[in-house]
Structure formats: structure tokens, C-alpha cells
Protein backbone atom coordinates (compact mmCIF):
# COMPACT_ATOMS: atom_id res chain seq x y z
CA UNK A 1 -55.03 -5.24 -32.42
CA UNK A 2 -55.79 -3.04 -35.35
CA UNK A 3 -54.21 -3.73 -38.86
CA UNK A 4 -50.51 -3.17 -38.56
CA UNK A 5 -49.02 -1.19 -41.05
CA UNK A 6 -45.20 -2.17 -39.94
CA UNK A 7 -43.40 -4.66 -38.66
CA UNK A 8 -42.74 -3.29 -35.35
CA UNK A 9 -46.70 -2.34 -34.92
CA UNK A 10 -46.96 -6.13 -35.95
CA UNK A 11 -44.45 -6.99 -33.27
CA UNK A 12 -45.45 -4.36 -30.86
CA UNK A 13 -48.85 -6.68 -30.38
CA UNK A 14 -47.40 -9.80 -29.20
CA UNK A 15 -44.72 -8.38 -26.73
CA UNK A 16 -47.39 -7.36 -24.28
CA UNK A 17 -47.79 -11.22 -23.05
CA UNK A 18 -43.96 -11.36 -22.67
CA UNK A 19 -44.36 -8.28 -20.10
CA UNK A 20 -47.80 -9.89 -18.50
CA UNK A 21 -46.31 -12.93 -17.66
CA UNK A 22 -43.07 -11.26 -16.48
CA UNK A 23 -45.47 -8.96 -14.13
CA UNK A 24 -47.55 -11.50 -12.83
CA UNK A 25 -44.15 -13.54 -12.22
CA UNK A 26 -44.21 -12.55 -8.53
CA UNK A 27 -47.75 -11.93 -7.94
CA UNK A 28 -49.54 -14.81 -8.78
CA UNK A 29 -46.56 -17.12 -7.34
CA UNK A 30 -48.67 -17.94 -4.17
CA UNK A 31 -51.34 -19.32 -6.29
CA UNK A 32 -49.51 -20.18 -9.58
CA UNK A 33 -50.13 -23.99 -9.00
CA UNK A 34 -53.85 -23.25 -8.52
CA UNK A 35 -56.73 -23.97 -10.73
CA UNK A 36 -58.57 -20.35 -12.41
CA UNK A 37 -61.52 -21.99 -11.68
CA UNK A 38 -62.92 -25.02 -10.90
CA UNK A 39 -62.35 -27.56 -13.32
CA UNK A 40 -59.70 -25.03 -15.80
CA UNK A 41 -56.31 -25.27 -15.83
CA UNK A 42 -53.74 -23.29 -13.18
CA UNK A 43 -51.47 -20.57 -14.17
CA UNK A 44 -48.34 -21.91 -14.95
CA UNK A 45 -50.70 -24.46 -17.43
CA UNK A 46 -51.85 -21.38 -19.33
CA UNK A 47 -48.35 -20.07 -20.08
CA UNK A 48 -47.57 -23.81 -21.07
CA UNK A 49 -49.88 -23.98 -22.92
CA UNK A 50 -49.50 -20.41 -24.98
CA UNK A 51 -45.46 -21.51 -24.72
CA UNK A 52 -46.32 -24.48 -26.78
CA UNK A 53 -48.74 -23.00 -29.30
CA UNK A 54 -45.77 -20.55 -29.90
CA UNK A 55 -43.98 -23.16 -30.45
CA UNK A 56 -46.14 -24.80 -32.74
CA UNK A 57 -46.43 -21.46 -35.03
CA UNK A 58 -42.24 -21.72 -35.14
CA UNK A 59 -41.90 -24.95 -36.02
CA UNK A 60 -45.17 -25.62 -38.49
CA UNK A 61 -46.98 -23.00 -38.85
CA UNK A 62 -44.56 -19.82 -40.17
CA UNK A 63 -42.00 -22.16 -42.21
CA UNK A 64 -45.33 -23.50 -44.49
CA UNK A 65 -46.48 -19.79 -45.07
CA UNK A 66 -46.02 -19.57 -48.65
CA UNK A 67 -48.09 -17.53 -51.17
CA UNK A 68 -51.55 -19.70 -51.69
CA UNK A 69 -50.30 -22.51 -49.10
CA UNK A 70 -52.84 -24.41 -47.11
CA UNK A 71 -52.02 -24.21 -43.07
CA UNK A 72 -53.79 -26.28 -40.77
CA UNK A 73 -53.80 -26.56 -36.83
CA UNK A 74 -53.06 -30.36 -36.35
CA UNK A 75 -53.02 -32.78 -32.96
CA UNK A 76 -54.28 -29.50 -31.19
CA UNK A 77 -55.65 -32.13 -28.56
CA UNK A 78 -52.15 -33.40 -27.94
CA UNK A 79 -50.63 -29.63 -28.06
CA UNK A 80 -52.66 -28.55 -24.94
CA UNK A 81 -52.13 -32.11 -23.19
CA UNK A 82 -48.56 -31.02 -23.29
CA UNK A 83 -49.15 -28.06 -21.67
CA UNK A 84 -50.31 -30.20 -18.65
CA UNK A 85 -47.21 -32.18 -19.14
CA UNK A 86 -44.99 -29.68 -19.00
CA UNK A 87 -46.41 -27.52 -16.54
CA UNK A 88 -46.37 -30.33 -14.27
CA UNK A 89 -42.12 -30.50 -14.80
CA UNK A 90 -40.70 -27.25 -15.39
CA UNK A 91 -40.44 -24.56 -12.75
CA UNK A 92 -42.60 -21.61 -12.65
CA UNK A 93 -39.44 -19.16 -13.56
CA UNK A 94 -37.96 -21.49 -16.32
CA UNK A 95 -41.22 -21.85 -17.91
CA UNK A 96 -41.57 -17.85 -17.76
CA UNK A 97 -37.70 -17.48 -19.62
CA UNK A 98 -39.32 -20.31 -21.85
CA UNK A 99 -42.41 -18.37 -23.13
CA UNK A 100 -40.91 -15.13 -23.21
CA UNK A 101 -37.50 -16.56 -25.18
CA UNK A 102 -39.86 -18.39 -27.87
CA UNK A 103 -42.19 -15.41 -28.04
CA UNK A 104 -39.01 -13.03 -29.23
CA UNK A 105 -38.19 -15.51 -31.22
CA UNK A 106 -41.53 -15.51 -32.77
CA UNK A 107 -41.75 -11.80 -33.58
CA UNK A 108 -37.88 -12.68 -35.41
CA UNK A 109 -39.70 -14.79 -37.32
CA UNK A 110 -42.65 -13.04 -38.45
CA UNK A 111 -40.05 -10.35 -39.84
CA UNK A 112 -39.56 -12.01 -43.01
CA UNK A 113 -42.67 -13.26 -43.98
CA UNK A 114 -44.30 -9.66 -43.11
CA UNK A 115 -41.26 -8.38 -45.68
CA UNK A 116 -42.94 -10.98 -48.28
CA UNK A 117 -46.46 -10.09 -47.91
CA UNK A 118 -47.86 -13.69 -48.61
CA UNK A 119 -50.97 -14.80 -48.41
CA UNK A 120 -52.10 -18.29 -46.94
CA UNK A 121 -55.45 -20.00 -46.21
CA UNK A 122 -55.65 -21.55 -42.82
CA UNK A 123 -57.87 -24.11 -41.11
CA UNK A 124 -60.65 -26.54 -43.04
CA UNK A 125 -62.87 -23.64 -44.20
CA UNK A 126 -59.39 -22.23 -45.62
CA UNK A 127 -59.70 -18.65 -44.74
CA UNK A 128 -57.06 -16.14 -46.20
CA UNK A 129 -54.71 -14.79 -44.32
CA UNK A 130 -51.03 -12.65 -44.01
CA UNK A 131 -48.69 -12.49 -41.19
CA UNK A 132 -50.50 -9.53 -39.39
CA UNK A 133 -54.40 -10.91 -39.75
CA UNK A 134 -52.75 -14.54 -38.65
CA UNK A 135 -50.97 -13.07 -35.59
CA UNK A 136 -54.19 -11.06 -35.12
CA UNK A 137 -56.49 -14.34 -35.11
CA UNK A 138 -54.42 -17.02 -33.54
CA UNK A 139 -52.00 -15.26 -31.39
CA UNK A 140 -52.93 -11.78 -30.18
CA UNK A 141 -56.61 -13.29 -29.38
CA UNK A 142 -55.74 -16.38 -28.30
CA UNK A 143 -53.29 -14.34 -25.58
CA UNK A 144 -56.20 -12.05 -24.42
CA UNK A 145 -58.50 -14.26 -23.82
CA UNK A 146 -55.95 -16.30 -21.21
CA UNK A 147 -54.25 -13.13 -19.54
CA UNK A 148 -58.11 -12.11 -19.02
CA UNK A 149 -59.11 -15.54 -17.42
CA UNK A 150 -55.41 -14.82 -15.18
CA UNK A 151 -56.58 -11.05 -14.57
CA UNK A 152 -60.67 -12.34 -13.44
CA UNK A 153 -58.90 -15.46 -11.62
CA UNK A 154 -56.26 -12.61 -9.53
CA UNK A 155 -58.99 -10.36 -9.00
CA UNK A 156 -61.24 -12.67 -7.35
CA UNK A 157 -57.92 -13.92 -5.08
CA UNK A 158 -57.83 -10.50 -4.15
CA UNK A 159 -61.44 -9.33 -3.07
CA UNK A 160 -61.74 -12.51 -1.68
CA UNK A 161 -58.79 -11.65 0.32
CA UNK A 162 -60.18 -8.43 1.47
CA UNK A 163 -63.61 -9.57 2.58
């Protein structure tokens, strides 16, 4: 995602996991209870997972974003056991309303602290950041790299379907 120059460019680059998950919704239902690989978590764990460090950006993360303020990414351990957790208890469709109601709700969010232009230092190394280079970082990146272990776990389903 390059440097967004508006809000909606900002906003533009987390809705794509909204429509992934939405489009893989029917596709990968046969084998949404199935680990990516041996040892990694299943599907419907990843959007957990992503669901919950949405979450965690709503509910910690954006309200401490204050000019000069000091963020950090605690109990991550206990975040992604969660993701287990509730991947384990919530259907495959009501966990795909979940992610994609509390990823909207994360771009409504972002609005007014992209209108403020703070900066904030996150992590122990305290590295600055705004909104968009946050987003960029710990959101955008983080959903990449899972909808490419989904896409590499689908395609191998598939060739190994037509071999």
C-alpha cells in the first residue's frame, strides 16, 4: 500500500480483506475447518484471528493514538489463542459478518485520527508512526501475508484436485 494521501485511499487499503473473505466464503467452505498446512492454523482461525487483532486496534490501539503517545502490542500470545477459541465456537458465516462488521468499523475509526494527523511511537523500539504508516505496518501487511497463506493453501487444494 503506497502512502495515502486521503482518507478514502487510506480506507480503500483495508476493504480488500472484507471482499477476500466474502469471496472465499463459498469456496474454501469444504475445507474451511482444515489446517493451511501441517501444523498452521485452518481458515476460519486466520479470519479469527485478523477479527480479533481488529479488534484489538478498536479497543486499545486507535483510542491511545495521541500526538507523542507510546502504543504497545500487549498479551499478543493470548490475542491469537483467542482466535483458536473462537474459531472453534462461532460459525464460519457469523465469523465472516464478524470480521467484515469490525473491519468497517475500523476504517470509521481511522477517519478521525487521519483528520488529526498525529503522530505516535509504537512497539519497544518506539518507532513513529500516523494512521496511514500504522495501518500500512500492522494491518494492510499483516492481512497479506494471511490471504496469501489462504490463496497458496487453495491453490494447492486445487492442483491437487486435478492431478
Amino acid at each position: 500500500m503506497a502512502v495515502p494521501e486521503s482518507f478514502e485511499e487510506l480506507a480503500a487499503g483495508l476493504r480488500p480483506y472484507g471482499a477476500y473473505i466474502g469471496s472465499i466464503e463459498d469456496t474454501a467452505a469444504g475445507c474451511w475447518h482444515d489446517p493451511i498446512a501441517p501444523g498452521k492454523w485452518t481458515i476460519h482461525e486466520i479470519v479469527s484471528h485478523i477479527w480479533l487483532w481488529d479488534t484489538y486496534s478498536l479497543e486499545h490501539m486507535i483510542p491511545a493514538m495521541s500526538e507523542g503517545a507510546v502504543l504497545t502490542f500487549d498479551n499478543q500470545a493470548s490475542v491469537n489463542r483467542n482466535a483458536e477459541f473462537f474459531a472453534r465456537r462461532i460459525r464460519r458465516t457469523e465469523m465472516i459478518d464478524h470480521a467484515r462488521q469490525t473491519r468497517e468499523e475500523l476504517i470509521e475509526r481511522c477517519a478521525p485520527v487521519y483528520a488529526s494527523g498525529v503522530r505516535f511511537f509504537v512497539g519497544p523500539r518506539r518507532v513513529e508512526h500516523d494512521i496511514g504508516s500504522y495501518v500500512r505496518t500492522f494491518i494492510a501487511e499483516h492481512d497479506r501475508h494471511h490471504m496469501q497463506q489462504i490463496e497458496a493453501f487453495l491453490d494447492s487444494l486445487a492442483k491437487s484436485k486435478t492431478t
